[in-house]
Protein backbone atom coordinates (compact mmCIF):
# COMPACT_ATOMS: atom_id res chain seq x y z
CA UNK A 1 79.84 94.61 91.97
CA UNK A 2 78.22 97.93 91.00
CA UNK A 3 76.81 98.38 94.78
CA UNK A 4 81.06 98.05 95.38
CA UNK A 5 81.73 100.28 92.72
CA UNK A 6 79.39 103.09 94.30
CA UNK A 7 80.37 102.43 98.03
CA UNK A 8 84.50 102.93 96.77
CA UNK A 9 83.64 106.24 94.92
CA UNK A 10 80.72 107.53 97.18
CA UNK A 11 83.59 107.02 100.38
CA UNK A 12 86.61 108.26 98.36
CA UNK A 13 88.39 104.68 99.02
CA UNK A 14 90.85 103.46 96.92
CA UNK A 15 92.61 99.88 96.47
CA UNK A 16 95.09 98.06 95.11
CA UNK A 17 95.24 93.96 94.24
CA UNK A 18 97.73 91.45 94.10
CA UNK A 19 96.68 88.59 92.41
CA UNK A 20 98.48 84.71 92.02
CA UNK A 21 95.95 82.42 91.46
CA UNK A 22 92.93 84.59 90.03
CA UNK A 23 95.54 85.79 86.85
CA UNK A 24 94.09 89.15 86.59
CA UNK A 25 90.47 88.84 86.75
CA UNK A 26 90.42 90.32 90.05
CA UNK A 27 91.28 93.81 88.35
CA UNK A 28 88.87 93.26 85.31
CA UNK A 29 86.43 92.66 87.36
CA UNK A 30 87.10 95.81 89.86
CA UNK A 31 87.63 97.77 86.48
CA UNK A 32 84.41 96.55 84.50
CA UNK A 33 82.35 99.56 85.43
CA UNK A 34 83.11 103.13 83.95
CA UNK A 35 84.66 105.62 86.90
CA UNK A 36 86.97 102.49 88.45
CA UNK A 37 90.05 104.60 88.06
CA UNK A 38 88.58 106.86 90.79
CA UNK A 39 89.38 103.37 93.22
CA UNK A 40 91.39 101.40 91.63
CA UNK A 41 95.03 102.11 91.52
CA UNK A 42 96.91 99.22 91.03
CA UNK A 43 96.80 95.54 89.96
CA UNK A 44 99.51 93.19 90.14
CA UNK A 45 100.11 89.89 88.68
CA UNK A 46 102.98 87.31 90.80
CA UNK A 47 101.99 83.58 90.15
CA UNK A 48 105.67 82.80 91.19
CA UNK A 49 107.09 82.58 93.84
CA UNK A 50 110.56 84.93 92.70
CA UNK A 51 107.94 87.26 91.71
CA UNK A 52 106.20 87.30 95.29
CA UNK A 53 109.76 87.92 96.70
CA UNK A 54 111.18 90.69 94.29
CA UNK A 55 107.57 92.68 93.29
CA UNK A 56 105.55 92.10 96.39
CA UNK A 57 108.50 91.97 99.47
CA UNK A 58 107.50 88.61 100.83
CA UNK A 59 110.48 87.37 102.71
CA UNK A 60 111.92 83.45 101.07
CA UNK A 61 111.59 82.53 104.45
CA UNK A 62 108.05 82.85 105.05
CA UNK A 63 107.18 81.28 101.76
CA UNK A 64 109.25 78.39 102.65
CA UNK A 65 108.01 77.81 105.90
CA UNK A 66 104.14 78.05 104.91
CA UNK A 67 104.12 78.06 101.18
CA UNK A 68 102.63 80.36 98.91
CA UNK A 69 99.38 79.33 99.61
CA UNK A 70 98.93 80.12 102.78
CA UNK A 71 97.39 82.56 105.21
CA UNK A 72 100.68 84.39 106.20
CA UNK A 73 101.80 85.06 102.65
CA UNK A 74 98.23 86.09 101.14
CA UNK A 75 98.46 88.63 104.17
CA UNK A 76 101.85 89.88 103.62
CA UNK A 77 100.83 90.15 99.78
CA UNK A 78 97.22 92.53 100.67
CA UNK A 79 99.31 94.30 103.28
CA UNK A 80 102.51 95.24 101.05
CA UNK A 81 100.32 96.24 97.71
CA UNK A 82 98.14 98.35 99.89
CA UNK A 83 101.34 100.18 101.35
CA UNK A 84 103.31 99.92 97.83
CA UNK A 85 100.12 101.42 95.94
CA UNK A 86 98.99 103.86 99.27
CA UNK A 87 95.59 102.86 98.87
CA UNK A 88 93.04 102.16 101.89
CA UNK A 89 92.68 98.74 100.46
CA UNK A 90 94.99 95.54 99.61
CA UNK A 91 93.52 92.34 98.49
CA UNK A 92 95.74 89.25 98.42
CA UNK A 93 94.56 85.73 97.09
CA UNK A 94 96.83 82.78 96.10
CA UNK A 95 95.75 79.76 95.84
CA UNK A 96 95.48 75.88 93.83
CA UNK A 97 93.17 76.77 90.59
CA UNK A 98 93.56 73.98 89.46
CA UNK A 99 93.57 70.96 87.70
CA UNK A 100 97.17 70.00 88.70
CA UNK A 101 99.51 71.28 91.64
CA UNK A 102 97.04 70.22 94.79
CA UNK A 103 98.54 68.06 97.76
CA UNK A 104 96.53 66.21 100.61
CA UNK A 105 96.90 69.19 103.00
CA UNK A 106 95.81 71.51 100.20
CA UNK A 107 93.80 70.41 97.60
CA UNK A 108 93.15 71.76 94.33
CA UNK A 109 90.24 74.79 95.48
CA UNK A 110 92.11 75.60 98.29
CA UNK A 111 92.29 80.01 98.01
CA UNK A 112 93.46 82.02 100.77
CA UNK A 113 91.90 85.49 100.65
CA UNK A 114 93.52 88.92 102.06
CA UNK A 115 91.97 92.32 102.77
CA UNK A 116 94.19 94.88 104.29
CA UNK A 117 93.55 98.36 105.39
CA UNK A 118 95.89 101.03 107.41
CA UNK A 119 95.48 99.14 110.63
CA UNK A 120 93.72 95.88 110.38
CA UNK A 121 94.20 92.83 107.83
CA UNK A 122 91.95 89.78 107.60
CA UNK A 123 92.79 86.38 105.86
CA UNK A 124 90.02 83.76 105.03
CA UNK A 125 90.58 80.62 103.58
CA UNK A 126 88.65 78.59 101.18
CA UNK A 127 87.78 74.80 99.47
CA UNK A 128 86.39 75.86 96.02
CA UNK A 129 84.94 73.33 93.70
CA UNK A 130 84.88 73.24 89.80
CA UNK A 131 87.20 73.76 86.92
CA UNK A 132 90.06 75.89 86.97
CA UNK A 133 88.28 79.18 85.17
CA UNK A 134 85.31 78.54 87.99
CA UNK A 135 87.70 78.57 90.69
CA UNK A 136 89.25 81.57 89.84
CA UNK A 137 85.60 83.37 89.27
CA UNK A 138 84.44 82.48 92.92
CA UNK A 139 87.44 83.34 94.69
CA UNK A 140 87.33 86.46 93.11
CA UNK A 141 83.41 87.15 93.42
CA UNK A 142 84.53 86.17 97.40
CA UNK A 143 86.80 88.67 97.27
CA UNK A 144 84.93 91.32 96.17
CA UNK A 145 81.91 90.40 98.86
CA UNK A 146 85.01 90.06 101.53
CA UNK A 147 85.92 93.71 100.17
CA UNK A 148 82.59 94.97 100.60
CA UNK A 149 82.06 93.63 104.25
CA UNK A 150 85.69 94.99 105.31
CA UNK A 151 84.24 98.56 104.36
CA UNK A 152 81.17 98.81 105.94
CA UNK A 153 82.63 97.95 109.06
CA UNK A 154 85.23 100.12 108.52
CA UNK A 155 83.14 103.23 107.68
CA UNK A 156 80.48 101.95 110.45
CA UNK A 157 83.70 102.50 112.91
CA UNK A 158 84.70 106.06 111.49
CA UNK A 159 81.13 107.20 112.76
């Protein structure tokens, strides 16, 4: 995290997070270090569903076709923080923590992960194991690393 932490201020970056699954630990962990506020601008929590709709702009329709955990709407929710916030970054997770609420087609573990920029948004998903409080940690520590990656390819293009 503090190799992030220098790469954000070093590059002037900024981003923004909107969380379902993680609960907030996303931001504390972007915000542990001393100087975060020169990146990080904005964290918001919407575990439901109303709350992805009226706070974040996902469209019902979308949600109901895919579900909240899902590839399209962890995209949508990186995209629309990073353009509500006007930060570089948006990072979008939602997913099954855990212990109850899986299904057959997606299991308790399963996290979709979002980082968007300006021009370019990728969406990985993921089967994490453990308890609930350990699948929050590594799909945020995967966030974070998927954060990471995003900008050195994006300041490797700007050269």
């Amino acid at each position: 995290m503090l190799e992030l932490h220098r790469k954000l201020i070093k590059n002037q970056l900024s981003v923004a997070v909107a969380e379902s699954c993680s609960g907030g630990l996303l931001s504390k962990l972007l915000t542990d270090h001393s100087g975060s506020s020169q990146y990080f601008i904005l964290g918001v929590v919407c575990y439901s569903n109303k709350a992805k709709e009226s706070i974040l702009k996902i469209p019902y329709a979308l949600i109901r076709k895919n579900g909240a955990v899902s590839k399209s709407v962890a995209g949508k929710m990186a995209q629309n923080v990073r353009r509500f916030a006007k930060t570089e970054f948006g990072i979008g997770i939602t997913g099954i923590a855990g212990p109850t609420g899986g299904t057959s087609t997606k299991p308790v573990g399963t996290v979709f992960i979002a980082i968007a920029s300006k021009n370019k948004t990728i969406c990985k998903k993921f089967h994490f194991k453990g308890t609930r409080n350990s699948i929050r940690k590594q799909s945020c520590l995967k966030a974070l690393e998927l954060l990471k990656q995003f900008i050195s390819c994006t300041i490797l293009k700007q050269k």
